[in-house]
Protein backbone atom coordinates (compact mmCIF):
# COMPACT_ATOMS: atom_id res chain seq x y z
CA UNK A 1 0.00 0.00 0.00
CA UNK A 2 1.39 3.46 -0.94
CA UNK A 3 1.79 6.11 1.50
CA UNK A 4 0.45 9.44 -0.41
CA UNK A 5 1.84 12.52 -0.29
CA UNK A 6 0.73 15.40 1.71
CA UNK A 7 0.12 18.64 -0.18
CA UNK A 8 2.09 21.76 0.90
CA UNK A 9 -0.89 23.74 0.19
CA UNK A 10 -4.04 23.51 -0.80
CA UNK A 11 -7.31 24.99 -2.13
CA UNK A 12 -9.97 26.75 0.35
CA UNK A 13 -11.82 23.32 -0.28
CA UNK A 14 -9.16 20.77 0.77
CA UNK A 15 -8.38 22.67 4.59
CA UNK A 16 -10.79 21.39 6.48
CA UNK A 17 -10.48 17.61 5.24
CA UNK A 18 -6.50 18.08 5.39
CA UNK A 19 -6.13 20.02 8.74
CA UNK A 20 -8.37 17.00 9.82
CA UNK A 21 -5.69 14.11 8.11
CA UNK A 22 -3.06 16.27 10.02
CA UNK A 23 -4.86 16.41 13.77
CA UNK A 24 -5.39 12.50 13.40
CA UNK A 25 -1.72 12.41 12.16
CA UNK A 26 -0.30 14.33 15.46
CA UNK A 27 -2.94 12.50 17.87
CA UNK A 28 -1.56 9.03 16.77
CA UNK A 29 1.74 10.03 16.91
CA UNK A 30 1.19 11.39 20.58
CA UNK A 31 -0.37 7.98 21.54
CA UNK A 32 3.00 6.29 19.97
CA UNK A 33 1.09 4.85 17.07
CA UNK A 34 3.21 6.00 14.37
CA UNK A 35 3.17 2.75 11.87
CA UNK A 36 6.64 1.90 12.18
CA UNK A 37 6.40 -1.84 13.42
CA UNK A 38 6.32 -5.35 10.92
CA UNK A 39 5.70 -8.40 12.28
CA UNK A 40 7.62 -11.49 10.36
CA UNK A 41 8.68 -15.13 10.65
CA UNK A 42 11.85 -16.41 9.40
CA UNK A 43 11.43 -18.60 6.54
CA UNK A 44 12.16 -21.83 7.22
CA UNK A 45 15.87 -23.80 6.08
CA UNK A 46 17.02 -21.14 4.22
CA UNK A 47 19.63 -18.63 5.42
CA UNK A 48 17.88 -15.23 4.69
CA UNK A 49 14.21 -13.64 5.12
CA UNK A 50 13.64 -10.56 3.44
CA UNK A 51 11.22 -8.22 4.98
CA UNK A 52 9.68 -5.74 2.71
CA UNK A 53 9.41 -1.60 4.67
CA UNK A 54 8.02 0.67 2.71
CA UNK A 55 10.17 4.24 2.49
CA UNK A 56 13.06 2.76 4.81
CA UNK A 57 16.81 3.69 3.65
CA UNK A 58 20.24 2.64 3.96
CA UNK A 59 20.23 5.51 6.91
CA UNK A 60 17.03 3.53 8.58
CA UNK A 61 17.37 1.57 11.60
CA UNK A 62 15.64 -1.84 12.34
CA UNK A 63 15.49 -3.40 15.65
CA UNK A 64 13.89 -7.04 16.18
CA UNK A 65 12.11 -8.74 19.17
CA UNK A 66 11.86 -12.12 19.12
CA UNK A 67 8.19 -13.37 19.77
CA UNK A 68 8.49 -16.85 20.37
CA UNK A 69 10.83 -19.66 22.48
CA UNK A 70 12.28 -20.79 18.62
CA UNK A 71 12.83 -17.13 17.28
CA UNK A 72 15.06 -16.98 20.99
CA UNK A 73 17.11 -19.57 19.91
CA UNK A 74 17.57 -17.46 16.33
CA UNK A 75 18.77 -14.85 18.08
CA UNK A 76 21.31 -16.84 19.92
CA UNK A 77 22.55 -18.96 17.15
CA UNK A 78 23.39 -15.27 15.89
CA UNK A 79 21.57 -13.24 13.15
CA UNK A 80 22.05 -10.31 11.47
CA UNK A 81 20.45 -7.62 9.42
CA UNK A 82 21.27 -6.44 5.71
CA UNK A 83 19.81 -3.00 5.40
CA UNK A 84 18.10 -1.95 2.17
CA UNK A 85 16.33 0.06 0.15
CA UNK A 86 12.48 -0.65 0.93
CA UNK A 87 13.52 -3.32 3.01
CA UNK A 88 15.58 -5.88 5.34
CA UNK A 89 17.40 -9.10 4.62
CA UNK A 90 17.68 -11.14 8.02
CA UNK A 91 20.63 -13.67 7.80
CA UNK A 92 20.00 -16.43 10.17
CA UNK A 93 20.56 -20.25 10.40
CA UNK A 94 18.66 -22.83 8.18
CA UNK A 95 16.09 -24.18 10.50
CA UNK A 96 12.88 -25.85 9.99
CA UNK A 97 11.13 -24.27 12.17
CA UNK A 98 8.30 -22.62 11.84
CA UNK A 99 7.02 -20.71 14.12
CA UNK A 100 10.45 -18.24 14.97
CA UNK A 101 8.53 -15.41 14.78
CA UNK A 102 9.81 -11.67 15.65
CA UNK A 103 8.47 -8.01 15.48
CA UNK A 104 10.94 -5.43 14.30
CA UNK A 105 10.73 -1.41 14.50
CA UNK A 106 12.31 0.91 12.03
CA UNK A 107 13.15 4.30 12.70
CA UNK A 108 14.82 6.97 10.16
């Protein structure tokens, strides 16, 4: 889904819908809602999962959680994170498992 643009001006008609779009903007943002989490699963025995973040960077930073016992034992087997444009590449181990599921934040 693409994220549109938001005018730097606009006609007498558009304020009032797009001063709206802006208050519900700032009021999420103030209640820490402000779209920037992914939740994922490592793909099973293979060595990379790409995760696809829409207007992220080489400059944007990603940070993981792991969400189950199995995505735990990821981390510790060691993992890391190719940065991208419009997304992340996780390198991990070739497991079978399924269920090594992780949230991830991206800031920048």
């Amino acid at each position: 889904m693409a994220i549109p643009d938001v005018p730097v001006a606009w006609t007498e008609d558009q304020a009032a819908e797009w001063s709206r779009k802006v208050a519900i903007t700032v009021n999420q943002l103030l209640l820490g809602r402000s779209n920037n989490v992914v939740r994922f699963t490592l793909t099973p025995d293979v060595t990379s999962t790409e995760v696809l973040l829409q207007g992220t960077t080489s400059e944007t930073s990603f940070q993981i959680t792991p969400q189950s016992a199995t995505a735990g034992q990821a981390v510790a087997a060691g993992l890391w994170v190719e940065k991208k444009i419009g997304a992340v590449v996780v390198h991990h181990d070739a497991d079978p498992a399924t269920d090594r599921d992780f949230s991830g934040t991206f800031t920048g």
